[in-house]
Protein backbone atom coordinates (compact mmCIF):
# COMPACT_ATOMS: atom_id res chain seq x y z
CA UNK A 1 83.55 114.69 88.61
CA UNK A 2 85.12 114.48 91.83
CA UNK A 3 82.14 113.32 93.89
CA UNK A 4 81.36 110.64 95.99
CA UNK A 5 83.92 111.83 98.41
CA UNK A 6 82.75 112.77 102.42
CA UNK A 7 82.34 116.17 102.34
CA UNK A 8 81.93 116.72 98.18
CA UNK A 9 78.80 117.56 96.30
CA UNK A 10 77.56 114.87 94.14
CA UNK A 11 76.73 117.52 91.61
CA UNK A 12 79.87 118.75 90.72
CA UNK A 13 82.96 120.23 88.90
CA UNK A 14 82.39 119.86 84.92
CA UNK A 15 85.47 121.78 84.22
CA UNK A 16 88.60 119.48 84.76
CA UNK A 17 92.20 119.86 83.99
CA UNK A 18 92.48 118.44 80.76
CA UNK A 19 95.91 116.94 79.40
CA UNK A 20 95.48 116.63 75.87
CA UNK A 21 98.72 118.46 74.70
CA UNK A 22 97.19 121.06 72.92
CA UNK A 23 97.44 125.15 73.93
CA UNK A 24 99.11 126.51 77.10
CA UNK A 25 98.17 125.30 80.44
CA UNK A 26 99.11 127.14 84.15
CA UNK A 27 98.55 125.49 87.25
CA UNK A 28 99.63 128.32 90.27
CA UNK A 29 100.04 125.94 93.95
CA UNK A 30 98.87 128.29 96.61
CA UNK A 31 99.51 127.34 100.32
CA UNK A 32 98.64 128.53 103.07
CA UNK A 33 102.06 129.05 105.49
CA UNK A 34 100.58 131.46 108.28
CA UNK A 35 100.89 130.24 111.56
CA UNK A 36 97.45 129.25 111.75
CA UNK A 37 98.48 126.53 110.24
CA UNK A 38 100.32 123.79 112.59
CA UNK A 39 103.58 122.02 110.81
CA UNK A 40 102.07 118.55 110.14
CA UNK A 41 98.87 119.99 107.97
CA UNK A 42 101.40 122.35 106.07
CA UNK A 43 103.53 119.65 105.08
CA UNK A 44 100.48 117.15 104.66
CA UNK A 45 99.12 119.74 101.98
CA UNK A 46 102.23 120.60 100.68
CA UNK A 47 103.35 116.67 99.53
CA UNK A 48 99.97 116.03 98.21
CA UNK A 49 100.71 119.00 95.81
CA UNK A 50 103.65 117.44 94.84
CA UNK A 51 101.71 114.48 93.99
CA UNK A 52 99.49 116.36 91.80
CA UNK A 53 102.19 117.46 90.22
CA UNK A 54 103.30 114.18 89.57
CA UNK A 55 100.21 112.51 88.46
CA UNK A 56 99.98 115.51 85.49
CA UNK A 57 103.43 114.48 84.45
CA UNK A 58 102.75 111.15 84.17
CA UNK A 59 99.81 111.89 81.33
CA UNK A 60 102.45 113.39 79.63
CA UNK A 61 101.42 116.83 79.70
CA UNK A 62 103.85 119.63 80.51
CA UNK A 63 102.14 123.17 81.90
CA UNK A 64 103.83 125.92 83.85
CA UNK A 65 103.46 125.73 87.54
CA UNK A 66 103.89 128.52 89.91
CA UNK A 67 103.88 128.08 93.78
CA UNK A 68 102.58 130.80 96.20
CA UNK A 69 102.93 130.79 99.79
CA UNK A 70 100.97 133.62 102.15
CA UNK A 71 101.40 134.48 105.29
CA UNK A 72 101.72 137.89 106.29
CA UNK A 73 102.29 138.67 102.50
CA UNK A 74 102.63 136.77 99.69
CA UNK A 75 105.93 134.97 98.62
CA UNK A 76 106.53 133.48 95.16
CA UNK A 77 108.67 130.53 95.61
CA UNK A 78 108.38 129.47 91.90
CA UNK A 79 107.74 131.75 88.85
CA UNK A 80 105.68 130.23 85.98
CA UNK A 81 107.82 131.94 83.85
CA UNK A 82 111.31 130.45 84.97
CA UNK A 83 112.95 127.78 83.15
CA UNK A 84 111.99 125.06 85.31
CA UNK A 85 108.62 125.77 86.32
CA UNK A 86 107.62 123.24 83.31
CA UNK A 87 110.14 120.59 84.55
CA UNK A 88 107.60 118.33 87.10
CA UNK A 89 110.79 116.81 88.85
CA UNK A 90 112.23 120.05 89.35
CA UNK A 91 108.72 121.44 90.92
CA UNK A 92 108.30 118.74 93.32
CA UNK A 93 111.71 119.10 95.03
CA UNK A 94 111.13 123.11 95.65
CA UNK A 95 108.16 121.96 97.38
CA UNK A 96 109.65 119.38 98.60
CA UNK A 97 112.51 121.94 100.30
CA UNK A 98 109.40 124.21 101.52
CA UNK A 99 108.98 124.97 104.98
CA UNK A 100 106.99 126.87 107.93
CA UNK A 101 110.23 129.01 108.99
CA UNK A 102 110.16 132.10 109.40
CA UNK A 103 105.90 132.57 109.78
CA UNK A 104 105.12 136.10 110.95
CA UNK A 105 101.79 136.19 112.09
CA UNK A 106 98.66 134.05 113.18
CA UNK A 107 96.93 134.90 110.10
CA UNK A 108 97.09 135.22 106.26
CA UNK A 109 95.13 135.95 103.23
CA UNK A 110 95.07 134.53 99.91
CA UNK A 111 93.70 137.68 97.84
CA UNK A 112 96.87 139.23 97.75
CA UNK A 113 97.90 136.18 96.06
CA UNK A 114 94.45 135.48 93.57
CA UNK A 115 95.30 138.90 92.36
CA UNK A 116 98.80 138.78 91.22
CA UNK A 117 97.33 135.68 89.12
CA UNK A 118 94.78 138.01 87.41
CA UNK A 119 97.10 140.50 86.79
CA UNK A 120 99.48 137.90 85.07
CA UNK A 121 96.95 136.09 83.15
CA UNK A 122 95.21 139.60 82.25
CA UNK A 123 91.96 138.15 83.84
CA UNK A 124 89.38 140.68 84.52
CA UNK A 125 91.66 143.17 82.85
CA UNK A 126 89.33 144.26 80.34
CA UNK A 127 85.44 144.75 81.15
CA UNK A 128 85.22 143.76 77.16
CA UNK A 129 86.87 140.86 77.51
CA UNK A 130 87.10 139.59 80.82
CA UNK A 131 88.58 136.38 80.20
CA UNK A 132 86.88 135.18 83.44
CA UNK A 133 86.59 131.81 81.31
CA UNK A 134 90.33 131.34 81.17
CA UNK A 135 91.11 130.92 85.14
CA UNK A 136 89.48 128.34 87.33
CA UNK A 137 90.44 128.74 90.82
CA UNK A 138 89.78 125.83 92.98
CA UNK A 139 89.79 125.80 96.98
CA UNK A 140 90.21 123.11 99.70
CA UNK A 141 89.79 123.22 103.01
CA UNK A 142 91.19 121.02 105.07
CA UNK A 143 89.87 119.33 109.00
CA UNK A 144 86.57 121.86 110.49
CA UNK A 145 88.94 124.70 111.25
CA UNK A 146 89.08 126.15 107.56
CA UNK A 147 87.58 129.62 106.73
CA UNK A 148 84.55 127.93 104.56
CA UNK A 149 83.18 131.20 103.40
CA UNK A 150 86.86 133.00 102.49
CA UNK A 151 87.07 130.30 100.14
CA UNK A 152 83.71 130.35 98.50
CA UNK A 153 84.57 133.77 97.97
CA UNK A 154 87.92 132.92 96.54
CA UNK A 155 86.94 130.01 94.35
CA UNK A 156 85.88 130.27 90.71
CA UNK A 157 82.06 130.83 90.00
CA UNK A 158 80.38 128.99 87.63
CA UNK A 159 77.40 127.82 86.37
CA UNK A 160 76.83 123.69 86.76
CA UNK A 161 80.51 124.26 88.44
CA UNK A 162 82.23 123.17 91.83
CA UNK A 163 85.21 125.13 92.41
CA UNK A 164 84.99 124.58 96.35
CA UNK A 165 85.78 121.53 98.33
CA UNK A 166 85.41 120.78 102.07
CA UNK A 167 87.37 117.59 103.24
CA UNK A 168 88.47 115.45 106.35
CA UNK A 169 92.18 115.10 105.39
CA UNK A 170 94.70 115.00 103.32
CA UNK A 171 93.80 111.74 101.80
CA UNK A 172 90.67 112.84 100.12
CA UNK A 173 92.42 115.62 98.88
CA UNK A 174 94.56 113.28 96.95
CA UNK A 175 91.92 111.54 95.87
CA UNK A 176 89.96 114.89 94.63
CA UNK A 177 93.23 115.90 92.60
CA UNK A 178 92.79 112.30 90.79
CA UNK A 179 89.44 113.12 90.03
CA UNK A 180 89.79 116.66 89.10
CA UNK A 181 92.00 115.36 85.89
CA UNK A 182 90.45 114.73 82.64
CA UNK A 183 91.46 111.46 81.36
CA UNK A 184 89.16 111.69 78.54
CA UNK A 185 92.43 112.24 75.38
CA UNK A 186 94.69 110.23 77.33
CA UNK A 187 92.85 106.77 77.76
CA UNK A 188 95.09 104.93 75.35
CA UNK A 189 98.22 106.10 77.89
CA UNK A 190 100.23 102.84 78.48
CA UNK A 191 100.60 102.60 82.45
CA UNK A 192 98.23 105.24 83.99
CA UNK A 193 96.10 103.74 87.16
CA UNK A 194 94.27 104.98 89.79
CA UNK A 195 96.13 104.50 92.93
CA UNK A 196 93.66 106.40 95.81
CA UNK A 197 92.73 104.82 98.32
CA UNK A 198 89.20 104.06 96.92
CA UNK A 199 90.48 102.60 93.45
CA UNK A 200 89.52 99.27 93.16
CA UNK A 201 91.70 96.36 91.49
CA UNK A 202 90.62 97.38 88.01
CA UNK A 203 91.16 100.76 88.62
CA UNK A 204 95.11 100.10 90.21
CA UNK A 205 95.54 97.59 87.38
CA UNK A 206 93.96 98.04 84.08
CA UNK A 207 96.52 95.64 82.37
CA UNK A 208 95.30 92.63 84.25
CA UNK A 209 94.32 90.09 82.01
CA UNK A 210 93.97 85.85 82.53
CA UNK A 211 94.64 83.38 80.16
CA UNK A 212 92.48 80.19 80.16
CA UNK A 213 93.49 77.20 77.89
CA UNK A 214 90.81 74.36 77.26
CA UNK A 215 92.62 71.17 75.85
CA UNK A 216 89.84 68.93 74.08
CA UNK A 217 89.25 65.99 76.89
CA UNK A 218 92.27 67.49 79.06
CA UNK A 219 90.91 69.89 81.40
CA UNK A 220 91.65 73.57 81.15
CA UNK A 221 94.85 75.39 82.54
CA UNK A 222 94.69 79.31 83.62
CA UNK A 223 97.73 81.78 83.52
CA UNK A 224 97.76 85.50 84.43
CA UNK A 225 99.13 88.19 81.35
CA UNK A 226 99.15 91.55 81.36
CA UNK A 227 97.16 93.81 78.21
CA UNK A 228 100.60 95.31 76.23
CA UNK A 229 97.93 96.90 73.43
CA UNK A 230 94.39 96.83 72.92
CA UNK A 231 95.30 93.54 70.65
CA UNK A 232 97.87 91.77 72.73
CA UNK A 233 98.21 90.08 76.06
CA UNK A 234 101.77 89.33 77.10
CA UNK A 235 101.92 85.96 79.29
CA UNK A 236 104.48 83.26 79.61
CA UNK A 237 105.30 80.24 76.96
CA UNK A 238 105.39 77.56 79.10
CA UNK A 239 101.05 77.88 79.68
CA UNK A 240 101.16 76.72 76.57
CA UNK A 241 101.93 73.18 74.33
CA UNK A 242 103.33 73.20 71.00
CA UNK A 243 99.92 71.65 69.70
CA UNK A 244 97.59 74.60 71.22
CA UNK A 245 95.11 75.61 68.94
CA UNK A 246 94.28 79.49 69.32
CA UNK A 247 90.25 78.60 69.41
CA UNK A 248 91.41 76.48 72.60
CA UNK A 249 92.18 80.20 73.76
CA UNK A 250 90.05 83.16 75.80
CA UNK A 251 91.18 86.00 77.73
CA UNK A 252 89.46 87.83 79.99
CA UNK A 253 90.44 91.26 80.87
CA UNK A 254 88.59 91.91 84.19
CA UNK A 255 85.10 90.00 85.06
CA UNK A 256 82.93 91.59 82.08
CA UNK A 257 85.06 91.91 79.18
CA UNK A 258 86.30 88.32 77.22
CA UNK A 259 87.82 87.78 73.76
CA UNK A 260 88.75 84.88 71.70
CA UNK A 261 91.93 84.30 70.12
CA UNK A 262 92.77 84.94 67.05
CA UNK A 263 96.96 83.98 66.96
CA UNK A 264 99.34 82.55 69.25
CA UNK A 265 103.06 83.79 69.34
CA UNK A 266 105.51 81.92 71.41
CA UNK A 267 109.18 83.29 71.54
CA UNK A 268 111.08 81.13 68.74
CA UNK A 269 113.74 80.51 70.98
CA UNK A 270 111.69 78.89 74.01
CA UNK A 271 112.54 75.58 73.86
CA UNK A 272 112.61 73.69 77.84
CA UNK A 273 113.87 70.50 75.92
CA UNK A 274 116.96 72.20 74.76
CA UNK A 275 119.05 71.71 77.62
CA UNK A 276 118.60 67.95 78.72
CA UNK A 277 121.72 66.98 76.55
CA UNK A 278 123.54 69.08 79.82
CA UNK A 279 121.31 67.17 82.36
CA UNK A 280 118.76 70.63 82.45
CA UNK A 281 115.65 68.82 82.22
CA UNK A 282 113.68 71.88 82.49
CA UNK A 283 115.31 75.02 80.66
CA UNK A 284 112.79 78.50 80.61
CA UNK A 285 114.82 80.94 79.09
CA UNK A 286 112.84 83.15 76.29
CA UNK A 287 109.42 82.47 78.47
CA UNK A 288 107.28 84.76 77.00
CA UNK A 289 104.40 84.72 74.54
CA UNK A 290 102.13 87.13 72.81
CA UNK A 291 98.10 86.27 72.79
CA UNK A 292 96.11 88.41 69.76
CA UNK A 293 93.00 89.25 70.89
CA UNK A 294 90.27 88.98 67.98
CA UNK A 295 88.38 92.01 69.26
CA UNK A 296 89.97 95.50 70.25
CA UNK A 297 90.00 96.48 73.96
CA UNK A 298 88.63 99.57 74.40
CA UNK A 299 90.71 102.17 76.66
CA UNK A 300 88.79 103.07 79.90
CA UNK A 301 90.23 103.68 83.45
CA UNK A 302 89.89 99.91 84.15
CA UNK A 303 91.19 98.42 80.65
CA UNK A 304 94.37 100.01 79.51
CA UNK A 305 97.76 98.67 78.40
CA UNK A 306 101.09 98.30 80.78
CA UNK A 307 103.58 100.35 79.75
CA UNK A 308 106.99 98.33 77.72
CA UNK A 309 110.43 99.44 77.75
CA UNK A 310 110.76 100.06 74.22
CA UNK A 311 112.56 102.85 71.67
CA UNK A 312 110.09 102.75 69.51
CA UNK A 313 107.36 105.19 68.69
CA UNK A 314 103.39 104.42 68.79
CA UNK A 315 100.18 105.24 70.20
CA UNK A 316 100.92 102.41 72.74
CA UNK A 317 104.14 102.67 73.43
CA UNK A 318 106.00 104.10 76.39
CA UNK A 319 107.22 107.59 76.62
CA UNK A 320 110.50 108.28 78.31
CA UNK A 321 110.95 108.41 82.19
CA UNK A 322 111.15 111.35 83.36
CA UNK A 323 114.52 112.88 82.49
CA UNK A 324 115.11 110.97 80.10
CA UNK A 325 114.59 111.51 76.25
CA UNK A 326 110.63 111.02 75.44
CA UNK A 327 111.19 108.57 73.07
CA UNK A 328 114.55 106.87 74.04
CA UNK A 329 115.76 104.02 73.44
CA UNK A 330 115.41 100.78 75.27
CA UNK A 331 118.74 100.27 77.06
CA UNK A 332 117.74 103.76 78.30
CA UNK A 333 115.03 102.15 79.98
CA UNK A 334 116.49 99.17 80.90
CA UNK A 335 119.30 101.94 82.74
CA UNK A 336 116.73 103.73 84.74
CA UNK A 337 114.36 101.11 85.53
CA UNK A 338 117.01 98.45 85.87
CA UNK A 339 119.92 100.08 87.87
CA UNK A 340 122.64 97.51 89.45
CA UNK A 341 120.93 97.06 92.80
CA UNK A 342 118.31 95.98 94.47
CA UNK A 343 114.66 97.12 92.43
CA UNK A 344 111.28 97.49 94.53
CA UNK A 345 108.64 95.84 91.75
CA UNK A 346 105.71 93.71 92.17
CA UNK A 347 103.43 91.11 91.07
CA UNK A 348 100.04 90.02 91.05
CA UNK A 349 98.42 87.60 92.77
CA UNK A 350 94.71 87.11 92.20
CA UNK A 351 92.51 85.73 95.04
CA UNK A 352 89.31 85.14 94.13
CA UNK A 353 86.38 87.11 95.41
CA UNK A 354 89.36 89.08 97.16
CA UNK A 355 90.54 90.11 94.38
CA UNK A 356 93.94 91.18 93.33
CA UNK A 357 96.86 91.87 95.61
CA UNK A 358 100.08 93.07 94.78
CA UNK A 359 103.38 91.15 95.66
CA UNK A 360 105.79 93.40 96.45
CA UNK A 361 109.74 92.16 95.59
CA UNK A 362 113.14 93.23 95.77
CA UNK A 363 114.89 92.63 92.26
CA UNK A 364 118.05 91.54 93.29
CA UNK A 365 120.40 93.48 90.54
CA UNK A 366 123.15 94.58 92.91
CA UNK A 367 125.59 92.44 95.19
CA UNK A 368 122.68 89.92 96.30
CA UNK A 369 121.77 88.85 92.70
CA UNK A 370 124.90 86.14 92.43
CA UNK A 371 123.19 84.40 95.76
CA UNK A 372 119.53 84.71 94.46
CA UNK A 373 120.26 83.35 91.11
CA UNK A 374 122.85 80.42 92.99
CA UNK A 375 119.49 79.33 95.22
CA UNK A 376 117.89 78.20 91.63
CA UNK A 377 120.22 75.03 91.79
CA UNK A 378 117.96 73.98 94.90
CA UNK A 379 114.84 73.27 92.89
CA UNK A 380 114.98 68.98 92.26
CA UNK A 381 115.02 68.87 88.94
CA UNK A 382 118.48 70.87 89.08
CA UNK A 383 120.08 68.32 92.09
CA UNK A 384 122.23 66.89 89.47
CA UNK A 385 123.36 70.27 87.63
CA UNK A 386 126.91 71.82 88.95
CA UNK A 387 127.27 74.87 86.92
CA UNK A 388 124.37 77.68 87.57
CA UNK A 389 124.86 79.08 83.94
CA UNK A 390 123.43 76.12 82.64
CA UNK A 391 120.16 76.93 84.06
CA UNK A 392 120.40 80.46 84.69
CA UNK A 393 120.90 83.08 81.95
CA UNK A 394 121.61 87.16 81.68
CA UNK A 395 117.78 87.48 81.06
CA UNK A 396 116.66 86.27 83.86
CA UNK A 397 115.46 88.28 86.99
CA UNK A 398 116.11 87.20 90.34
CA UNK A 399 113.76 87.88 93.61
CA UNK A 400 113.57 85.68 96.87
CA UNK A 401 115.21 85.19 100.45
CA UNK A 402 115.44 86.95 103.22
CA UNK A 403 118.05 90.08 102.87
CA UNK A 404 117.04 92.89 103.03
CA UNK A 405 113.36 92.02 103.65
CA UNK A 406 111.21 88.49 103.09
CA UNK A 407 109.64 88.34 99.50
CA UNK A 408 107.07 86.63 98.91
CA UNK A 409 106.30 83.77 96.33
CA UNK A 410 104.88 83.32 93.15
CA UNK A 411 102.23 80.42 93.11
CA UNK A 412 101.66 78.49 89.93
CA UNK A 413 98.62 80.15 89.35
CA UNK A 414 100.78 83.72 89.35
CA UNK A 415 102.52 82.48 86.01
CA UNK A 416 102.77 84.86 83.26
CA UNK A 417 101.49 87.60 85.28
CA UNK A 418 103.59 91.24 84.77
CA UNK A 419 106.12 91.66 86.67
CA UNK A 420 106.07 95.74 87.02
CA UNK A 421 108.82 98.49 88.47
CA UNK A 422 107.36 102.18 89.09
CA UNK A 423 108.73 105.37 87.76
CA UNK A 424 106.67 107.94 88.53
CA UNK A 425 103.08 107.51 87.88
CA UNK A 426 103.92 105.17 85.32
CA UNK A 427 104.00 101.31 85.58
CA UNK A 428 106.43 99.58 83.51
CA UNK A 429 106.78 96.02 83.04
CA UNK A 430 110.28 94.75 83.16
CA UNK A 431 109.18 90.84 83.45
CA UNK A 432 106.73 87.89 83.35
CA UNK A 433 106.26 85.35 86.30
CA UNK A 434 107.90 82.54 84.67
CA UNK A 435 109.62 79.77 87.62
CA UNK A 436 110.58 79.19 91.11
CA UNK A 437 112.21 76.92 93.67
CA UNK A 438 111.30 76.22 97.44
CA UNK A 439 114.42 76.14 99.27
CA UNK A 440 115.15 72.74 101.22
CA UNK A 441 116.07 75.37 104.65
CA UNK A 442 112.54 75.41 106.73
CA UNK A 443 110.79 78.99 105.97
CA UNK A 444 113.34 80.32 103.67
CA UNK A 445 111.17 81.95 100.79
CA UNK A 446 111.89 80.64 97.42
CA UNK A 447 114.10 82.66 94.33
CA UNK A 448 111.76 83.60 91.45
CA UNK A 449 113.79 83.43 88.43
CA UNK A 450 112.99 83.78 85.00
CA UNK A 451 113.57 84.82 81.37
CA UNK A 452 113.18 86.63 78.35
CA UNK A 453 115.00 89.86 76.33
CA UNK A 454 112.10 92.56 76.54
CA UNK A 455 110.86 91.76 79.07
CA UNK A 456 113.27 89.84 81.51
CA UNK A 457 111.38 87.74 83.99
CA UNK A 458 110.97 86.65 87.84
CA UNK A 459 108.64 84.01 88.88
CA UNK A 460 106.60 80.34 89.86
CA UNK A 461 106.95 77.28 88.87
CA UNK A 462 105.46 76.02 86.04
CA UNK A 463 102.30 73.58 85.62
């Protein structure tokens, strides 16, 4: 239902595109490239197509696209029936390489267009067996310039049914195609959010989840986690003592839902103690722990698991990035997501009654990561500590300084939050907030290091 939007019935569409996998799907990209049309709106339109495009890849779902541009006739720049008109990447850059050169006239009409689509999708063919039910055609009109009644007349017409959409700007389009897409088989998709701008927090981060420890006649102690499955929360070990009962345990997983605990998992090779034989009085490699849930978290657009880097199959579990094999392997992932550079990724930060912001970070894989890693013998309890591979391992993650950009920090209360890369749609978590140092230098941000194998980890400092 995309309503609620300016300019959008309340009452509308029933029909949505739905990604469930199952029976052919064709989604034809008509734009308008007449020179009624200035440059700015063309390409405006043209890259939020492109985005729709990309959000129905990210469900997984692979239909045939075929993009139409009219002006003084129509001109097919992609053919549903070539080769890569099911390959999403491949879609968005020939839109991406589409332009306004070589416009003919001040106008242009679609019908030329809507009826090459019939004739290929034998809609209307047969008076028998019109197949009207087989082709929705949706119209948007952009600004109050657009021809309002040509596309009434083009759009689909159905009963209960908007096919027709009048809208300020590009922006609510975007938000419209979000809308439009029927998440209703695809809820248990690891990573999926809602990034428009009128998603809330929930919405852009389903996987949110916070940890709260209450220690009999010690207080209670809070960490951040991220929902991995509708049974597990993935945080960091060191919010936790080796005495921890899990009925000391809840999680909450946005304000309204909470579950108990029913087990508590730390990695069997987190150990901070392990070190202090070196003079490492504080060792986090392996910071990660797994919380079971004793209740199931129902998949909704606001409660849904982060996406892992993982080969293996499961409901759950992470398909390929685009590209890439569906199912491959996890130094696959850890290739793509991971490349020897510098990452963009983010955390989160929860603020109260202002909710949840995300941190964004530079990953510091490339040339900068021997620097960012050599700040972590800064932090005091390191002062007496000469080699950096005593504290420091390959699984840690490295953001912090000042080159190319300021990062911000991780606070204490950031701790076992995700840390999450981007590919596509999808949000995949490649660490947990684990520890930190302030650097001595006035204003110099701190390096967020950290640990683990899957996931590696950047992050605060701990209790």
């Amino acid at each position: 239902n995309p309503g609620g939007l300016p300019g959008v019935p309340e009452a509308t569409s029933k029909r949505r595109i739905r990604l469930d996998g199952a029976g052919a799907l064709n989604v034809f990209l008509v734009l308008d490239a007449s020179r009624s049309v200035n440059a700015r709106d063309y390409e405006s339109a043209r890259d939020a197509l492109g985005e729709l495009v990309e959000k129905i890849a990210s469900f997984g779902a692979v239909p045939h696209y075929g993009v139409v541009t009219f002006g003084s006739e129509p001109r097919v720049v992609l053919s549903p029936t070539e080769p890569s008109a099911s390959d999403a990447a491949a879609v968005r850059e020939r839109l991406k390489g589409m332009s306004l050169e070589g416009r003919a006239n001040m106008g242009g009409s679609p019908v030329p267009v809507l009826q090459q689509i019939r004739e290929l999708l034998s809609i209307g063919r047969d008076p028998r067996d019109p197949r009207e039910e087989f082709l929705d055609v949706y119209t948007f009109g952009l600004g109050e310039d657009h021809d309002k009644i040509l596309l009434n007349e083009l759009a689909s017409k159905k009963a209960g049914e908007t096919h027709t959409f009048s809208l300020r700007d590009t922006e609510d389009l975007q938000e419209v195609f979000h809308r439009m897409i029927d998440e209703s088989s695809t809820l248990g998709l690891c990573g999926v959010s809602l990034e428009h701008n009128a998603a809330g927090d929930r919405e852009r981060n389903p996987w949110e989840a916070t940890v709260t420890v209450t220690r009999p006649g010690r207080g209670q102690e809070r960490c951040q986690g991220s929902l991995v499955s509708p049974y597990f929360v993935l945080t960091a070990a060191h919010c936790f003592r080796s005495e921890d009962e899990p009925t000391w345990l809840g999680v909450d997983i946005g304000s309204r839902e909470h579950r108990g605990v029913r087990g508590l998992f730390l990695h069997p090779e987190f150990s901070p103690g392990s070190r202090r034989n070196r003079g490492v009085p504080e060792f986090y490699d392996f910071d990660v722990a797994l919380v079971q849930l004793d209740r199931k978290v129902q998949p909704s657009s606001t409660h849904r698991p982060i996406c892992i880097p993982t080969g293996q199959k499961g409901k759950h579990r992470a398909p390929g990035p685009p590209r890439t094999p569906r199912r491959g392997p996890c130094q696959d992932h850890r290739r793509l997501l991971l490349p020897p550079k510098n990452v963009e990724a983010f955390f989160l930060h929860p603020r109260g009654s202002a909710g949840l912001q995300r941190q964004r970070v530079l990953l510091k894989l490339g040339d900068q990561r021997g620097p960012c890693e050599a700040d972590a013998l800064r932090a005091p309890p390191y002062a007496n500590v000469t080699s950096l591979d005593d504290v420091v391992t390959p699984r840690f993650l490295c953001s912090g300084g000042h080159e190319p950009q300021v990062d911000p920090n991780a606070c204490p209360g950031d701790s076992g939050g995700p840390v999450v890369v981007t590919w596509g749609k999808r949000h995949f978590q490649v660490g947990v907030v684990s520890w930190g140092v302030v650097s001595a230098v006035p204003e110099r941000p701190r390096a967020h290091l950290g640990t683990p194998r899957v996931p590696v980890t950047t992050g605060a400092s701990p209790r």
